[in-house]
N, C-alpha and C. Protein backbone atom coordinates (compact mmCIF):
# COMPACT_ATOMS: atom_id res chain seq x y z
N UNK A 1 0.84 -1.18 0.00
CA UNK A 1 0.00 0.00 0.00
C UNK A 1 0.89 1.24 0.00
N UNK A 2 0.49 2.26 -0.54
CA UNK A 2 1.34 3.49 -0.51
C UNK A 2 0.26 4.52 -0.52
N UNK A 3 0.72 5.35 0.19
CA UNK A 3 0.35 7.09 0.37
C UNK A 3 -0.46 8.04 -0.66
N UNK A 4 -1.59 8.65 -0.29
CA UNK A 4 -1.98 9.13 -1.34
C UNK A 4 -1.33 10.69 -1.08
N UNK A 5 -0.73 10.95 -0.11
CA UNK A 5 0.20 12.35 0.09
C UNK A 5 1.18 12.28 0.25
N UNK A 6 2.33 11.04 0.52
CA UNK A 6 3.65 11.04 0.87
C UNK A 6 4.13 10.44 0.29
N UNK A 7 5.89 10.36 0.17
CA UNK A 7 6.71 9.95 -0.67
C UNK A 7 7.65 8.72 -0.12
N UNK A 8 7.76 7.69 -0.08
CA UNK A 8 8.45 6.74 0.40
C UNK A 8 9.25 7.40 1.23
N UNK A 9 10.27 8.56 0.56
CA UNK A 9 11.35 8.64 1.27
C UNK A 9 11.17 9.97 2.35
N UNK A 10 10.05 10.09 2.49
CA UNK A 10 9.42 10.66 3.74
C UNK A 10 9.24 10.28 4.95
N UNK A 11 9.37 8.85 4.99
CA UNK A 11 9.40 7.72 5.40
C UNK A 11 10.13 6.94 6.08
N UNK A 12 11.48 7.00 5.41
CA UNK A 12 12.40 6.45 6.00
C UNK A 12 13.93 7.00 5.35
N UNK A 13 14.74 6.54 6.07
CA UNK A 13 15.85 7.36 5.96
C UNK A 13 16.30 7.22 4.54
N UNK A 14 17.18 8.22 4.06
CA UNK A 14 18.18 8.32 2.71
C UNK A 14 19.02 6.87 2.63
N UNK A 15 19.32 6.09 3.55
CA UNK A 15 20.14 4.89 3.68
C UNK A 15 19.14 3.99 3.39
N UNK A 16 18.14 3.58 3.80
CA UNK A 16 17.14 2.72 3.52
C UNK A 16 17.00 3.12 1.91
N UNK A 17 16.12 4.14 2.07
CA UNK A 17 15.87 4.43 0.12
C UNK A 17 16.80 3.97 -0.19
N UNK A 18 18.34 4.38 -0.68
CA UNK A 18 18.75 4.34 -1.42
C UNK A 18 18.94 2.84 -1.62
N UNK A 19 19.45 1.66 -0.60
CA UNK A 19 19.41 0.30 -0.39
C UNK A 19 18.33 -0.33 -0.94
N UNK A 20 16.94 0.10 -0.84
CA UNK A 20 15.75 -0.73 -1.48
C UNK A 20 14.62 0.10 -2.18
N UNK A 21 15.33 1.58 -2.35
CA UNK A 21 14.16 2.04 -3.01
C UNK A 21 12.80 1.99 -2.61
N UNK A 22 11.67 1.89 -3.81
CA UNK A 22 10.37 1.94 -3.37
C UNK A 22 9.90 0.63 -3.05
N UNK A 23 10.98 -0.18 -2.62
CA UNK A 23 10.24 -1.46 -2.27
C UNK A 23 10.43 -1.09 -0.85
N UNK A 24 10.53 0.07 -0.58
CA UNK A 24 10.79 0.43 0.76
C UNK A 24 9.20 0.88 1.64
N UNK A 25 8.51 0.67 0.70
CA UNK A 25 6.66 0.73 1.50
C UNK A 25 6.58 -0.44 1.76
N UNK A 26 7.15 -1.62 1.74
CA UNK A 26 7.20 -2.83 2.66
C UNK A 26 6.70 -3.11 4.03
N UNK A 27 8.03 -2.26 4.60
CA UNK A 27 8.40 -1.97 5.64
C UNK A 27 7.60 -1.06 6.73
N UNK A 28 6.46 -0.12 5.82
CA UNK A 28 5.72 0.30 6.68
C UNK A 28 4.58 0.14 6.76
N UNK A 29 4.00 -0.37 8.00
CA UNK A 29 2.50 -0.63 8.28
C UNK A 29 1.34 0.29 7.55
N UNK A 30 0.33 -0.66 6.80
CA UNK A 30 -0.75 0.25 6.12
C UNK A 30 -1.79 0.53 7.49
N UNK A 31 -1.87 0.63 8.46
CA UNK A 31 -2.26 1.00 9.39
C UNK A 31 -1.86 2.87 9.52
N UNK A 32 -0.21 2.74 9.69
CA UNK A 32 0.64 3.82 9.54
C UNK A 32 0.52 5.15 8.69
N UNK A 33 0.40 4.38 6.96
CA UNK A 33 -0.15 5.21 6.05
C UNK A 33 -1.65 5.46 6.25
N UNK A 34 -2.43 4.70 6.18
CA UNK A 34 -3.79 5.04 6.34
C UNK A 34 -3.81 6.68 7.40
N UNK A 35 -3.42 6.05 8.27
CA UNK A 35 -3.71 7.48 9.23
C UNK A 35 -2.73 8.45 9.05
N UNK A 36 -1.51 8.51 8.38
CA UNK A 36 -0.87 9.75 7.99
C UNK A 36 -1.86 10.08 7.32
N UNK A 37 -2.41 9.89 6.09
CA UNK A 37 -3.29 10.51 5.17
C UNK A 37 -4.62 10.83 5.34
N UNK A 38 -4.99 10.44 6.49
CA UNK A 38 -6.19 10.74 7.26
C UNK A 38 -6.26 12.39 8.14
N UNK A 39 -4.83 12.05 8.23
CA UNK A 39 -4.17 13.28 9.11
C UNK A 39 -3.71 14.42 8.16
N UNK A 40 -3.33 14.05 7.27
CA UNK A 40 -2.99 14.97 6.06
C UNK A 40 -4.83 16.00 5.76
N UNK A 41 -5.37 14.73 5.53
CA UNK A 41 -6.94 15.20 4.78
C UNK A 41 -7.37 16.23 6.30
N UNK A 42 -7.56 15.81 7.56
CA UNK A 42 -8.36 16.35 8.83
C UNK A 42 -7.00 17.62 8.97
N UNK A 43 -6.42 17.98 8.47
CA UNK A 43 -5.98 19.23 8.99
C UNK A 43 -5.57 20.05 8.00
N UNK A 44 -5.64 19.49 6.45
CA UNK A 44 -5.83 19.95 5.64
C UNK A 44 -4.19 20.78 5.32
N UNK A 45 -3.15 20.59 5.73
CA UNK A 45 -2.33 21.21 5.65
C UNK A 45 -0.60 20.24 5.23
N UNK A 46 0.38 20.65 4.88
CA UNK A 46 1.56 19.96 5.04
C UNK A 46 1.58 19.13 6.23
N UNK A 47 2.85 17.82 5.89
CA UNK A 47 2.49 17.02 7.00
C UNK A 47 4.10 16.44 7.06
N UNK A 48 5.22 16.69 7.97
CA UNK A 48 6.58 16.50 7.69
C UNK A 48 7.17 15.68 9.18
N UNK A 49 7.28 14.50 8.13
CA UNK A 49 8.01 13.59 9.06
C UNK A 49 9.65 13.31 8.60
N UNK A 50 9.89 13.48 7.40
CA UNK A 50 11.39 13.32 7.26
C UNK A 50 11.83 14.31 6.31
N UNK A 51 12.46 15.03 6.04
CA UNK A 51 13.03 16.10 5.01
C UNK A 51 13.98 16.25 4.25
N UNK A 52 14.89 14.92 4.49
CA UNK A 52 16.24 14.75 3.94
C UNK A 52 16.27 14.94 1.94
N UNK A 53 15.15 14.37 1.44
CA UNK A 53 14.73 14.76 0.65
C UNK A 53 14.87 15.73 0.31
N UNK A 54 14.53 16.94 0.51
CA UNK A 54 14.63 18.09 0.00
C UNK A 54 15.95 18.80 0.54
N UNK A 55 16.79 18.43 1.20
CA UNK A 55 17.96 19.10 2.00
C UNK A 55 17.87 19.10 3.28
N UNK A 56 17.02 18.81 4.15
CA UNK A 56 16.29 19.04 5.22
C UNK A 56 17.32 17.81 5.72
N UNK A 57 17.61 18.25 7.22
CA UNK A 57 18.14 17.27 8.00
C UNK A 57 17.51 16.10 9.23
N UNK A 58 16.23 16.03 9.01
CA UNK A 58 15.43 15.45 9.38
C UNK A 58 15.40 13.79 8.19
N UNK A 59 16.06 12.39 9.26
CA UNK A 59 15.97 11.03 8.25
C UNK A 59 15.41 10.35 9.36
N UNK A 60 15.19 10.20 10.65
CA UNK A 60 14.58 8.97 11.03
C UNK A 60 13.77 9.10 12.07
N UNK A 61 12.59 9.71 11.64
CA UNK A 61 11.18 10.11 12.44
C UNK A 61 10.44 9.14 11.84
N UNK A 62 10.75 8.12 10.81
CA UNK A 62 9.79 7.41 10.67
C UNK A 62 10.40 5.98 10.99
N UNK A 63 10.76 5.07 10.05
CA UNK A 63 11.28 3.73 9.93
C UNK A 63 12.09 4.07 10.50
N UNK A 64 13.23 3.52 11.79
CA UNK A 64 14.35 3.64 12.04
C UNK A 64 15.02 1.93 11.81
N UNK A 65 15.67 2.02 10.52
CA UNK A 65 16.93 0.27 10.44
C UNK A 65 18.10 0.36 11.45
N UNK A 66 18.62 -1.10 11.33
CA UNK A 66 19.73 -1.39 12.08
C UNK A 66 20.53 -0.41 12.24
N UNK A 67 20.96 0.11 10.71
CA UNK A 67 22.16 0.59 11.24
C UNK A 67 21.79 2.19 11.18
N UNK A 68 20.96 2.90 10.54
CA UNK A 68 20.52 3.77 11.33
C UNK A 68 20.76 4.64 12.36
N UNK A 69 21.57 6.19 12.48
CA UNK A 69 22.52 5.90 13.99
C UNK A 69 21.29 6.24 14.83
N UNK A 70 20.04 6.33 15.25
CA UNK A 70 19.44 6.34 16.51
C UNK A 70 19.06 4.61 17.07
N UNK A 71 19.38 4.01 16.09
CA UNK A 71 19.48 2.51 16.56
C UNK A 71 20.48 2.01 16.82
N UNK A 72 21.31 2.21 15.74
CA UNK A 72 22.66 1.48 15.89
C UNK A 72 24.18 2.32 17.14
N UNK A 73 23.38 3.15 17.81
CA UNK A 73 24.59 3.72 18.92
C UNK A 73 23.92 2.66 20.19
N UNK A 74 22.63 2.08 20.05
CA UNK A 74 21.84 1.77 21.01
C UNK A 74 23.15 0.48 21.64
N UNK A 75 23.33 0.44 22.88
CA UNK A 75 24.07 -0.65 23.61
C UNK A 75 23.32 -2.05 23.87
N UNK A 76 22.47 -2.13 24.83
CA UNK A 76 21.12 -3.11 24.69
C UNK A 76 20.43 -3.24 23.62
N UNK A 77 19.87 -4.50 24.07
CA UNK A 77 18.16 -4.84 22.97
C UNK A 77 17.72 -3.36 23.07
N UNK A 78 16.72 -2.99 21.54
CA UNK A 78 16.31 -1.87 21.62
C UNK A 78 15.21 -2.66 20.54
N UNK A 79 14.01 -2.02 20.83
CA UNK A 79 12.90 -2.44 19.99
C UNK A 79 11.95 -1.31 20.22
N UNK A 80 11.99 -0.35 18.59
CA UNK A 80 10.84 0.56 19.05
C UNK A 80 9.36 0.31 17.96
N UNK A 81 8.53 1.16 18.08
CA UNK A 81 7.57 1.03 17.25
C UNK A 81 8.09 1.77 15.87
N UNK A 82 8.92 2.64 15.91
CA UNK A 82 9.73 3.05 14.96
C UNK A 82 10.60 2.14 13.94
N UNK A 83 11.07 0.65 14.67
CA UNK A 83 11.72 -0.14 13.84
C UNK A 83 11.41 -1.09 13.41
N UNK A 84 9.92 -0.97 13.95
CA UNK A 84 9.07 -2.18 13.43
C UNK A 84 7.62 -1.58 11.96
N UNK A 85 8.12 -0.38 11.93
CA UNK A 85 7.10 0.69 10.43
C UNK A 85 6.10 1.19 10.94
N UNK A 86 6.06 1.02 12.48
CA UNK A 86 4.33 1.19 12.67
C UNK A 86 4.43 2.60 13.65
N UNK A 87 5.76 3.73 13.62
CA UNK A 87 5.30 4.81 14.23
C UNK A 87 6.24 6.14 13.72
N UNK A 88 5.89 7.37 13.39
CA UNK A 88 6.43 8.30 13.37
C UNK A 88 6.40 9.64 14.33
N UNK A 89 7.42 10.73 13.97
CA UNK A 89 7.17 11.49 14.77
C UNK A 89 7.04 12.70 13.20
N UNK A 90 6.61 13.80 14.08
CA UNK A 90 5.97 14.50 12.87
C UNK A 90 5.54 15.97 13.16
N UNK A 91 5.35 16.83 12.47
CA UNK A 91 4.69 18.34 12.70
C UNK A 91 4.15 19.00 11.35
N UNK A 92 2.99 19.46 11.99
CA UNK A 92 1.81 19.72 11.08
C UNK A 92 2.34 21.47 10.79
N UNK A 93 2.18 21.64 9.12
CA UNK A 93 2.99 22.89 9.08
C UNK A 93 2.30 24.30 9.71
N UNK A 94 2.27 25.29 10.06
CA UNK A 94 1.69 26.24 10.86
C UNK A 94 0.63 25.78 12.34
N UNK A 95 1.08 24.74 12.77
CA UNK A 95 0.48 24.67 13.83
C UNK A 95 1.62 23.83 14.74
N UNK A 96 1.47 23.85 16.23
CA UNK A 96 2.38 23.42 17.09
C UNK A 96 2.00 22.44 17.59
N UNK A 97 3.22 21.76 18.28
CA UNK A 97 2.91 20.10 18.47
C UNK A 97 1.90 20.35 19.30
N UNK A 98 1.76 21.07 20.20
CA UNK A 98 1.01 21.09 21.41
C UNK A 98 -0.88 21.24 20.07
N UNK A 99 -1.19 21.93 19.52
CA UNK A 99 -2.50 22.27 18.92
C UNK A 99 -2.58 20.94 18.18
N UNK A 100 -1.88 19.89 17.69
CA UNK A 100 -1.65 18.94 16.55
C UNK A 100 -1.57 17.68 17.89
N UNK A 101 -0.91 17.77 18.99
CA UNK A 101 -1.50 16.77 20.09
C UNK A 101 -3.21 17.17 20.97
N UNK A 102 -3.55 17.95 20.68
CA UNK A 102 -4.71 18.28 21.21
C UNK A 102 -5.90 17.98 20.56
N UNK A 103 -5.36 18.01 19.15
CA UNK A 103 -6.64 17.67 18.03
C UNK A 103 -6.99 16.34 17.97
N UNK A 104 -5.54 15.41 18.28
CA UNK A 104 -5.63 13.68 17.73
C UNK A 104 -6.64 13.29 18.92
N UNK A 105 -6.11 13.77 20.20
CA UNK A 105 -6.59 13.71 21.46
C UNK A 105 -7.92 13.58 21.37
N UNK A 106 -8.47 14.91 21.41
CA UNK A 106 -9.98 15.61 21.09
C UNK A 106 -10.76 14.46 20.33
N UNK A 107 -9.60 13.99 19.47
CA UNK A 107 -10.58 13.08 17.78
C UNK A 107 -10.30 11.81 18.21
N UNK A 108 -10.02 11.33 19.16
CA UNK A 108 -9.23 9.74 19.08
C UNK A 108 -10.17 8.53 18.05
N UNK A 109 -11.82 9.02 18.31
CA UNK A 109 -12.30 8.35 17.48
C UNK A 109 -12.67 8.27 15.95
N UNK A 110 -12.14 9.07 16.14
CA UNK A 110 -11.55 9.49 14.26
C UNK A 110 -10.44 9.31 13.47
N UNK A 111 -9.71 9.42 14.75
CA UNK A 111 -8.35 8.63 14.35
C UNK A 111 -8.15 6.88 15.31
N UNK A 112 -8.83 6.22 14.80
CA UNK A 112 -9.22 5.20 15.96
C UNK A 112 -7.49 4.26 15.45
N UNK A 113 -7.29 4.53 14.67
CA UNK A 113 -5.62 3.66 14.09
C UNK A 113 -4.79 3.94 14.91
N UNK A 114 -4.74 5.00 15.41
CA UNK A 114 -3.81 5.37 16.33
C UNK A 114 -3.79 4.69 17.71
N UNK A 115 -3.06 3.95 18.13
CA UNK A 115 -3.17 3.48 19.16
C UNK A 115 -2.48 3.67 20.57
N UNK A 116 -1.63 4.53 20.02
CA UNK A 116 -1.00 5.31 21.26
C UNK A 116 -0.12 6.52 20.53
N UNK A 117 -0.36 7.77 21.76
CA UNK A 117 0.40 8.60 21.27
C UNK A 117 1.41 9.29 22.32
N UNK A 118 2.32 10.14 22.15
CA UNK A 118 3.59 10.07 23.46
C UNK A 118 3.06 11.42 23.69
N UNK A 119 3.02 11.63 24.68
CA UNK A 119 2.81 13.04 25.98
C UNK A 119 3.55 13.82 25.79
N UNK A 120 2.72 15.15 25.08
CA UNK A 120 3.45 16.07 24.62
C UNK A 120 4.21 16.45 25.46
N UNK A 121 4.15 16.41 26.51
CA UNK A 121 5.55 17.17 27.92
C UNK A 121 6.43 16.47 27.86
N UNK A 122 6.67 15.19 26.83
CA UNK A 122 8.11 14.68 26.48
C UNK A 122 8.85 14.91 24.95
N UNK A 123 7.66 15.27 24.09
CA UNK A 123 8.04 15.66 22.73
C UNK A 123 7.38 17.04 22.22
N UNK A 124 7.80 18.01 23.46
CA UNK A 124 6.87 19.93 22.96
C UNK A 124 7.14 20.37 21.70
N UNK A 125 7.99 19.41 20.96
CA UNK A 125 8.17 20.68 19.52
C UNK A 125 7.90 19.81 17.98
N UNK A 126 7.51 17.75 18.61
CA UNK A 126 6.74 17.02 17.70
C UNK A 126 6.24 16.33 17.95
N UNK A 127 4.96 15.57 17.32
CA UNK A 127 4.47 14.39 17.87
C UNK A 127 4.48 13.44 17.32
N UNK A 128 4.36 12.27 18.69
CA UNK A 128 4.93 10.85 18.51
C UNK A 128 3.84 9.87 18.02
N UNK A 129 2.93 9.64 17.40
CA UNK A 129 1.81 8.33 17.16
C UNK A 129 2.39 6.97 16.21
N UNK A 130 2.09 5.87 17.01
CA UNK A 130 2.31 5.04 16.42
C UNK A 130 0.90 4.31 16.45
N UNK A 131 1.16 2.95 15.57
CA UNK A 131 0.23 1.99 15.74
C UNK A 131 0.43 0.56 16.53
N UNK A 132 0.93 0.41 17.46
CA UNK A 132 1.66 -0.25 18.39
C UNK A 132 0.31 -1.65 18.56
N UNK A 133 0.61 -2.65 18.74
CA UNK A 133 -0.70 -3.61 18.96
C UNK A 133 -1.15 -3.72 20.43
N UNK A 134 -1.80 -2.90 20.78
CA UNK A 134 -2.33 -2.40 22.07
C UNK A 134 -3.79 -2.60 21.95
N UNK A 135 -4.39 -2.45 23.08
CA UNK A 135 -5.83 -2.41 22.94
C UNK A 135 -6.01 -1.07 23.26
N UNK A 136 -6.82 -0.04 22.41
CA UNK A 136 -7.31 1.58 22.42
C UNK A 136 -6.50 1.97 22.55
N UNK A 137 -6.51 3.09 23.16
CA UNK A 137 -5.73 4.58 22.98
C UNK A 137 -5.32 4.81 24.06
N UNK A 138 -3.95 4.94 23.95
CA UNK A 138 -2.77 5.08 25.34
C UNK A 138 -2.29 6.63 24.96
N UNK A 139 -1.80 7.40 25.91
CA UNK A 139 -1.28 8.29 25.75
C UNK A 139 0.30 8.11 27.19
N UNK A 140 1.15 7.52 26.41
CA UNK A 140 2.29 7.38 27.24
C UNK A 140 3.16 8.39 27.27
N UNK A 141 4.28 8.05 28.07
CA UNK A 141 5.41 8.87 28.56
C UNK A 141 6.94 8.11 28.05
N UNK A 142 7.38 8.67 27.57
CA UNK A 142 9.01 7.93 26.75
C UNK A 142 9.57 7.35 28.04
């Protein structure tokens, strides 16, 4: 499945693309896309999870791989919802994480895919939703 607003490599890092290309929507949960583009349509505005693409130094708010450095500096087992396709972090353009965590909040049943999202008093400047296999809607703490 792929995006009716985003670009693979929005997605996941410049190292991934370039290694597998667009067989690189594999890797991410249609759960994931569904509700980016849900989220795209309900706020009607830009929607930026990775930017490397365009020059932007933003690569691993979405898929994070092995070697990847927010995985690969990791010392222990590390297993996030990030390295399994099913979570990004993200900011909605002219509005702040805090108005863009308040809305998903407000809507949970509109965004019912979402199955947990991280507490903005740990991520004030983006937000964290994944699709984690949980039962309903968690709003955790990192």
């Amino acid at each position: 499945m792929r995006s009716k607003y985003f670009k693979i490599q929005e997605l996941v890092s410049e190292a991934v693309y370039k290694k597998y290309g667009d067989k690189s929507w594999e890797f991410i949960d249609t759960r994931l896309i569904k509700v980016l583009d849900l989220l795209r349509e309900h706020f009607n505005r830009p929607i930026t999870v990775n930017n490397w693409l365009w020059g932007g130094n933003l690569q691993q708010r979405g898929l994070r791989a092995n070697k990847d450095e927010l995985v690969a500096n990791k010392k222990d087992y590390y297993v996030s919802q990030h390295c399994l396709g099913k979570a990004v972090d993200f900011n909605v353009k002219g509005l702040s994480a805090q108005e863009v965590y308040k809305e998903i909040v407000d809507n949970k049943d509109k965004f019912y895919l979402i199955s947990r999202i991280e507490n903005i008093k740990d991520t004030p400047t983006w937000v964290h939703i994944d699709c984690a296999n949980v039962d309903g809607f968690k709003i955790f703490n990192a």
